[in-house]
C-alpha atoms as a PDB file:
ATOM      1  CA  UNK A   1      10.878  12.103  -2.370  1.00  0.00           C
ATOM      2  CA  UNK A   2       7.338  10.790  -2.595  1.00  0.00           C
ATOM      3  CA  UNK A   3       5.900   8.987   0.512  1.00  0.00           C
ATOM      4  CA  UNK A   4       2.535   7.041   0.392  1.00  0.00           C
ATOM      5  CA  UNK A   5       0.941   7.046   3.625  1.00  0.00           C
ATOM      6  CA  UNK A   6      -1.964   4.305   4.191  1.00  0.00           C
ATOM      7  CA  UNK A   7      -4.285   3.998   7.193  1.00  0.00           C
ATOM      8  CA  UNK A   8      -5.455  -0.087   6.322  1.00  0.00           C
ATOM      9  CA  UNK A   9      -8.585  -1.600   6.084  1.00  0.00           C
ATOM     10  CA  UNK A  10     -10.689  -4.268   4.631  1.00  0.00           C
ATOM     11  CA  UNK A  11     -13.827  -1.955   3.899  1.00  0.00           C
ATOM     12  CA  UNK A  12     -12.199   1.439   4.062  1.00  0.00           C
ATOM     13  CA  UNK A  13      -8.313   2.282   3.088  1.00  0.00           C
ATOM     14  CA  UNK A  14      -7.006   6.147   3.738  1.00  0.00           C
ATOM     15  CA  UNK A  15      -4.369   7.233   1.734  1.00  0.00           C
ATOM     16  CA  UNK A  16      -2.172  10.415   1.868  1.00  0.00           C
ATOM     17  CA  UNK A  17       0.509  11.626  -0.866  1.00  0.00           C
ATOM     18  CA  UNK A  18       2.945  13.911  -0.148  1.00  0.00           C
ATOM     19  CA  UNK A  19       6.782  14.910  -1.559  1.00  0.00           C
ATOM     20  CA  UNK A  20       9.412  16.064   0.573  1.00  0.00           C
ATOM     21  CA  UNK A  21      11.173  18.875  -0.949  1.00  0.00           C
ATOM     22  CA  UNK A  22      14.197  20.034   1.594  1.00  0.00           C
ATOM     23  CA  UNK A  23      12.463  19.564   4.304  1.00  0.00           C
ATOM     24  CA  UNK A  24       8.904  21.193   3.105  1.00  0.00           C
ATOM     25  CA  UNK A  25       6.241  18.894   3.252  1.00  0.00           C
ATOM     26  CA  UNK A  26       3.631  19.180  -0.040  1.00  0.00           C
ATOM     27  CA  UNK A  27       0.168  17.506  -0.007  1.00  0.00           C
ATOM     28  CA  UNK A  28      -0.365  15.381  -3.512  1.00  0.00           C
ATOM     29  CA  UNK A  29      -3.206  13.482  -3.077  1.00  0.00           C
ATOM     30  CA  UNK A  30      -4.976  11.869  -0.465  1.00  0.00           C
ATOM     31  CA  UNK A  31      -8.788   9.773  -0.173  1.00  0.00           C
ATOM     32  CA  UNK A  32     -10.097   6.612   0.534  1.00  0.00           C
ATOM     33  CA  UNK A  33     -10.405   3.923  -1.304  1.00  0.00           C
ATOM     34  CA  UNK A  34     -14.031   2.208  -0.766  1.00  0.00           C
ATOM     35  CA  UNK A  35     -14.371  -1.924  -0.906  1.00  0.00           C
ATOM     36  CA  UNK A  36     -17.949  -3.356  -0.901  1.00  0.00           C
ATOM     37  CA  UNK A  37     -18.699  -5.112   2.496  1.00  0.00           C
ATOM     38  CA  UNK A  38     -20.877  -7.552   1.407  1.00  0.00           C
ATOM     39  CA  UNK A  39     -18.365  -8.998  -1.053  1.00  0.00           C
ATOM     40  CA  UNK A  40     -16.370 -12.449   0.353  1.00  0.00           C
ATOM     41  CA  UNK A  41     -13.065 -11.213   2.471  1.00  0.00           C
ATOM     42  CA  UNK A  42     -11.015 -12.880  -0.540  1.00  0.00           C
ATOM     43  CA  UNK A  43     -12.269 -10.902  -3.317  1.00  0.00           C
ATOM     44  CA  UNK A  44     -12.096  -7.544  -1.258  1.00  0.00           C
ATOM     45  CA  UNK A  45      -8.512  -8.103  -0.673  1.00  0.00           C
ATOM     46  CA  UNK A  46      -7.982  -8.424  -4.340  1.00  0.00           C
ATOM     47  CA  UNK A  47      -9.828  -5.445  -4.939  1.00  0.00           C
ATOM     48  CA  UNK A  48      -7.363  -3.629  -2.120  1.00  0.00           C
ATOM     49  CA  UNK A  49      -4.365  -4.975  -3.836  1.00  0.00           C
ATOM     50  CA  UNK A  50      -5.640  -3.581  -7.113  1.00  0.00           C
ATOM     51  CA  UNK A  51      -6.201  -0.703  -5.296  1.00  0.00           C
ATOM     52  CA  UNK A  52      -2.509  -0.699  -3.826  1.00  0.00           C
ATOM     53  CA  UNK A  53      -1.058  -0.872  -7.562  1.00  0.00           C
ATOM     54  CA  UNK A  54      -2.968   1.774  -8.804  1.00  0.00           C
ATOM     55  CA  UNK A  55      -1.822   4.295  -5.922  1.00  0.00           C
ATOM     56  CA  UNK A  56       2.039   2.979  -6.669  1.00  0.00           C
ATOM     57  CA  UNK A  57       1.579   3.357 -10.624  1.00  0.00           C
ATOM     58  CA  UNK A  58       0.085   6.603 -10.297  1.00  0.00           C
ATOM     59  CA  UNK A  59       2.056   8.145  -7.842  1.00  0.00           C
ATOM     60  CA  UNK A  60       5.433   6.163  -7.966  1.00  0.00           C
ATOM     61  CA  UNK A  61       6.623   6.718  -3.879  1.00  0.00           C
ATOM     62  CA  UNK A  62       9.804   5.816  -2.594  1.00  0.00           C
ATOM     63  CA  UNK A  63       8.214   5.046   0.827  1.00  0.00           C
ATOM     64  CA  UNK A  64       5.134   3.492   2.257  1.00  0.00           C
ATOM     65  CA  UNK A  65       3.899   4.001   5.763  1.00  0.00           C
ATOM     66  CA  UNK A  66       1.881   1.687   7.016  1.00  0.00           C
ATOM     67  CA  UNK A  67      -0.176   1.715  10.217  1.00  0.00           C
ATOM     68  CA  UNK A  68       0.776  -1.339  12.598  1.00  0.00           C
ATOM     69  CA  UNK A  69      -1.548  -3.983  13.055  1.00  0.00           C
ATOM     70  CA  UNK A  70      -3.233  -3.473  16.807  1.00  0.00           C
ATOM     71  CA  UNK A  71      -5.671  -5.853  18.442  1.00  0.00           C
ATOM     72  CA  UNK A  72      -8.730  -3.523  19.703  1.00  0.00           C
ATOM     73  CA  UNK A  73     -12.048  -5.145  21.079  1.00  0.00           C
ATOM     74  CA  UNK A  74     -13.023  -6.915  18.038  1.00  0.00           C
ATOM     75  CA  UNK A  75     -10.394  -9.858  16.903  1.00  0.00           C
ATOM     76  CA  UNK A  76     -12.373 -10.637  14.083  1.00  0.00           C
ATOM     77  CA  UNK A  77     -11.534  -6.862  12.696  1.00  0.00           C
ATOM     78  CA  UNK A  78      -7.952  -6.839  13.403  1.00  0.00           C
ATOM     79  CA  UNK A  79      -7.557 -10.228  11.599  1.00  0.00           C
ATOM     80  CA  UNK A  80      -9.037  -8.596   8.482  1.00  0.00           C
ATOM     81  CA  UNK A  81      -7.194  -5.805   9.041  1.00  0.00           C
ATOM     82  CA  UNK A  82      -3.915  -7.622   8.846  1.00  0.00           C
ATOM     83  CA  UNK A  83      -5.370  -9.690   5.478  1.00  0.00           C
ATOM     84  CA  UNK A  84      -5.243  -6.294   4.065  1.00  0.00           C
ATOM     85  CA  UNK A  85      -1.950  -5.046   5.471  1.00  0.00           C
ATOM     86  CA  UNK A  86      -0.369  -8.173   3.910  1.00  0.00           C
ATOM     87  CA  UNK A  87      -1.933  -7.218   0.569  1.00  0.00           C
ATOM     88  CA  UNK A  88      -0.630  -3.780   1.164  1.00  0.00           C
ATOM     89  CA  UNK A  89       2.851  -4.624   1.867  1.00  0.00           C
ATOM     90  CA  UNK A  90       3.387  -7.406  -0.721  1.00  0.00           C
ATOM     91  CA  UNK A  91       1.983  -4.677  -3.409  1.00  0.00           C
ATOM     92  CA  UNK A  92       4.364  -2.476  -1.853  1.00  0.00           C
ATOM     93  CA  UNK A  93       7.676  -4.327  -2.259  1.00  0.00           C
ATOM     94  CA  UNK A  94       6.683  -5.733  -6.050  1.00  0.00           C
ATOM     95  CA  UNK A  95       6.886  -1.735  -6.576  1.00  0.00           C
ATOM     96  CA  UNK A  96      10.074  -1.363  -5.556  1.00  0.00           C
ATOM     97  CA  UNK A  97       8.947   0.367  -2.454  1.00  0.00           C
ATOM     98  CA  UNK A  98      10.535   0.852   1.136  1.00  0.00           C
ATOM     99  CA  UNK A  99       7.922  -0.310   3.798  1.00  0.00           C
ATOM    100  CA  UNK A 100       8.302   1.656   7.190  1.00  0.00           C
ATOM    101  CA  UNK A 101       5.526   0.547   9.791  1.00  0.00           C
ATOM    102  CA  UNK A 102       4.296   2.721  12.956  1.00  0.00           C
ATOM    103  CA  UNK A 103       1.942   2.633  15.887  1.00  0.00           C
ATOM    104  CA  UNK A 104      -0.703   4.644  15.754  1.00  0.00           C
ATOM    105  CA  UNK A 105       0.020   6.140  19.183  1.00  0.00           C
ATOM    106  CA  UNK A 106       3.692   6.745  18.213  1.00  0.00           C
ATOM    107  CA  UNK A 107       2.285   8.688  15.576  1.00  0.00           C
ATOM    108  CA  UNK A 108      -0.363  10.560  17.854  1.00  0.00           C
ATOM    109  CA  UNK A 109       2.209  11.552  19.693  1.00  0.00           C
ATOM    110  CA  UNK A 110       4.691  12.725  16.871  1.00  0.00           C
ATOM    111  CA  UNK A 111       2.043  14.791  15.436  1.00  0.00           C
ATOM    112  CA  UNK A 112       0.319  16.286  17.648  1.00  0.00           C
ATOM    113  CA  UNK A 113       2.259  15.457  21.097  1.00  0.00           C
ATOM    114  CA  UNK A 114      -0.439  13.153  22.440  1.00  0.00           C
ATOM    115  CA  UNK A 115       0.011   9.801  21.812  1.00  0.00           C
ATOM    116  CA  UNK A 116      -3.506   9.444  22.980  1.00  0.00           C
ATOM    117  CA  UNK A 117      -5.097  12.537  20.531  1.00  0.00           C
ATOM    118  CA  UNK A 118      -8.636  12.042  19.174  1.00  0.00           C
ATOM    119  CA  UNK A 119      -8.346  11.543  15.485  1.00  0.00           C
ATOM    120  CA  UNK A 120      -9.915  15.034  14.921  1.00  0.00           C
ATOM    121  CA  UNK A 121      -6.741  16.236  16.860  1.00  0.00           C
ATOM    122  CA  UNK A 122      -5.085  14.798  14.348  1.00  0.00           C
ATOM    123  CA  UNK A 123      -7.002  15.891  11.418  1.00  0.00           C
ATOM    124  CA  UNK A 124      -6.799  19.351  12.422  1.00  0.00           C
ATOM    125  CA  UNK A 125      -2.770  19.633  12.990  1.00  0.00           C
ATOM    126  CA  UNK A 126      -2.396  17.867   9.902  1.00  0.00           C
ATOM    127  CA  UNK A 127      -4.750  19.819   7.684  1.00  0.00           C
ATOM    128  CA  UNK A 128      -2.568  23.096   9.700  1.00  0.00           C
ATOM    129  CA  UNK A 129       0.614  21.465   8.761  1.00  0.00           C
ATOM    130  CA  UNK A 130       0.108  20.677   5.095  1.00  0.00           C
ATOM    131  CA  UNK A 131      -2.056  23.581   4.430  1.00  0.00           C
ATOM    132  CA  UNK A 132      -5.342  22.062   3.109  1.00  0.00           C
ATOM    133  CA  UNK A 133      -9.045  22.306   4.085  1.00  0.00           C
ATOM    134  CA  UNK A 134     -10.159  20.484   6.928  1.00  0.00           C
ATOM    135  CA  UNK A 135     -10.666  16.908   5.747  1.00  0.00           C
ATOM    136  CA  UNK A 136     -14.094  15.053   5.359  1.00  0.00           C
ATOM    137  CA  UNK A 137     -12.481  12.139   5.866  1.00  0.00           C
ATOM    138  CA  UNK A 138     -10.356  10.797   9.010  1.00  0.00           C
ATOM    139  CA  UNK A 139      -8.816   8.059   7.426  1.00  0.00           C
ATOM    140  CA  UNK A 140      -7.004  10.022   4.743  1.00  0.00           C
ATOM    141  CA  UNK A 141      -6.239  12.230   7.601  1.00  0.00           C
ATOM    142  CA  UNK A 142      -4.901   9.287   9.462  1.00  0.00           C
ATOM    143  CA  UNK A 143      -2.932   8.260   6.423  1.00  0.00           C
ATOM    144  CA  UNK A 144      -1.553  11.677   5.756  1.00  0.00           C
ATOM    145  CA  UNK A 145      -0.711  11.558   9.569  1.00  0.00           C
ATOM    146  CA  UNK A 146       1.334   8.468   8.993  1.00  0.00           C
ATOM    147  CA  UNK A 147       2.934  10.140   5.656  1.00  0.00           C
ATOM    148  CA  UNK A 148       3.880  13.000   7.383  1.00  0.00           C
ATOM    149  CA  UNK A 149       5.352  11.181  10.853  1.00  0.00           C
ATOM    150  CA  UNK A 150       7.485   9.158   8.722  1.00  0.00           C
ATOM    151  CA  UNK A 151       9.228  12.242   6.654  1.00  0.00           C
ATOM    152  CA  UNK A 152       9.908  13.164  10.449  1.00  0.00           C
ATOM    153  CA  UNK A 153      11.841   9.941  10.848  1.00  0.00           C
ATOM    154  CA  UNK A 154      13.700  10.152   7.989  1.00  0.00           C
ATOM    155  CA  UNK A 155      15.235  13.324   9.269  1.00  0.00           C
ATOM    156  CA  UNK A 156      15.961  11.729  12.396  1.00  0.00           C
ATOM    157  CA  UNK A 157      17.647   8.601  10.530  1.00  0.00           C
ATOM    158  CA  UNK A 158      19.660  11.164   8.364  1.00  0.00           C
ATOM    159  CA  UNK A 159      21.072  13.227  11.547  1.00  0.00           C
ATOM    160  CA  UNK A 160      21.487   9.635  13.414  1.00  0.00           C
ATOM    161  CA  UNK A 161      23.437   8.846  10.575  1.00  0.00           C
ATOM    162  CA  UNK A 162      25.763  11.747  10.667  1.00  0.00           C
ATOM    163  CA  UNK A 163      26.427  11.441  13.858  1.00  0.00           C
ATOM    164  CA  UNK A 164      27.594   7.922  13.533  1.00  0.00           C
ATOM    165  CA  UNK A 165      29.942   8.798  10.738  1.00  0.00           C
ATOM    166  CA  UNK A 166      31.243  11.695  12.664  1.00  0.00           C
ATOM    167  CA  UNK A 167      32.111   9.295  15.640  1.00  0.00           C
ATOM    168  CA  UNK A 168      33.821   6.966  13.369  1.00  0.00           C
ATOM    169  CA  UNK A 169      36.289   9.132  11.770  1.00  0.00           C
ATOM    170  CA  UNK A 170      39.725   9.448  13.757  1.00  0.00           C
ATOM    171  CA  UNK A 171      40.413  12.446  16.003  1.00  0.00           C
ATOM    172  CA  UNK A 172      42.263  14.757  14.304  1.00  0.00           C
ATOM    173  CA  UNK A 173      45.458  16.051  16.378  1.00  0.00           C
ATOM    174  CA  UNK A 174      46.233  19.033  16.665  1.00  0.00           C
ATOM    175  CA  UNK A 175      49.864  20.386  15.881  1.00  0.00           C
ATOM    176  CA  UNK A 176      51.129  22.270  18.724  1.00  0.00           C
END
């Protein structure tokens, strides 16, 4: 399974690759994906959407993760920030892709056990847990953080899952 993770933005995008082999995680790619400031909002989404299909062409995942819009000090940022989100999911689904979005703190917290961790926190345990060299970048470390987080839930789904078919079935009697 292939899981694109992507930390969103209208200036700068992180993006993290990995494939989930049973239950070993495998770094594929991961960067960031640069959009000119001084270009109109409009035409920087379109370049993020080209962007978008480019990462789903190349890399063909099963699953995005998507960081969850949050409204920080600036209004004006988070607005843009969900502009691009909206790009990023619509490219998403005409890809055939399944969207899964998380809080950033939720994600903290499932990687490194603090939901409030610095992001270098979580550059380090990810660059530990996938093996690489310490990133330049923190937003592909963010969106390998979000890649990661989610093959976590998908475990968690798949034992939740079991469970629930397990419960279902009707007790077996025993013969005495």
């Amino acid at each position: 399974m292939i899981i694109l993770g992507i930390d969103p933005g209208s200036r700068f995008l992180g993006y993290g690759v990995i494939s989930v082999e049973s239950s070993r995680l495998k770094p594929i790619d991961y960067g960031v994906l640069k959009f000119n400031a001084e270009l109109p909002l409009s035409e920087r989404l379109h370049e993020i959407g080209l962007g978008v299909q480019q990462l789903f062409k190349t890399f063909k995942p099963s699953h995005l993760s998507l960081e969850k819009i949050f409204l920080g000090k600036n209004a004006d940022s988070a607005f843009k920030m969900g502009h691009a989100r909206g790009v990023i999911i619509y490219e998403s689904l005409i890809a055939g892709c399944e969207v899964h979005e998380y809080a950033t703190r939720v994600v903290k917290k499932g990687i490194t056990g603090n939901g409030g961790a610095e992001k270098e926190h979580v550059r380090t345990v990810v660059c530990n847990l996938l093996q690489i060299p310490m990133l330049k970048s923190l937003d592909a470390s963010d969106a390998l953080a979000m890649a990661c987080f989610h093959s976590s839930q998908l475990k968690v789904l798949e034992i939740k899952s079991r469970l629930k078919k397990q419960q279902k079935r009707p007790l077996e009697k025993s013969v005495g």
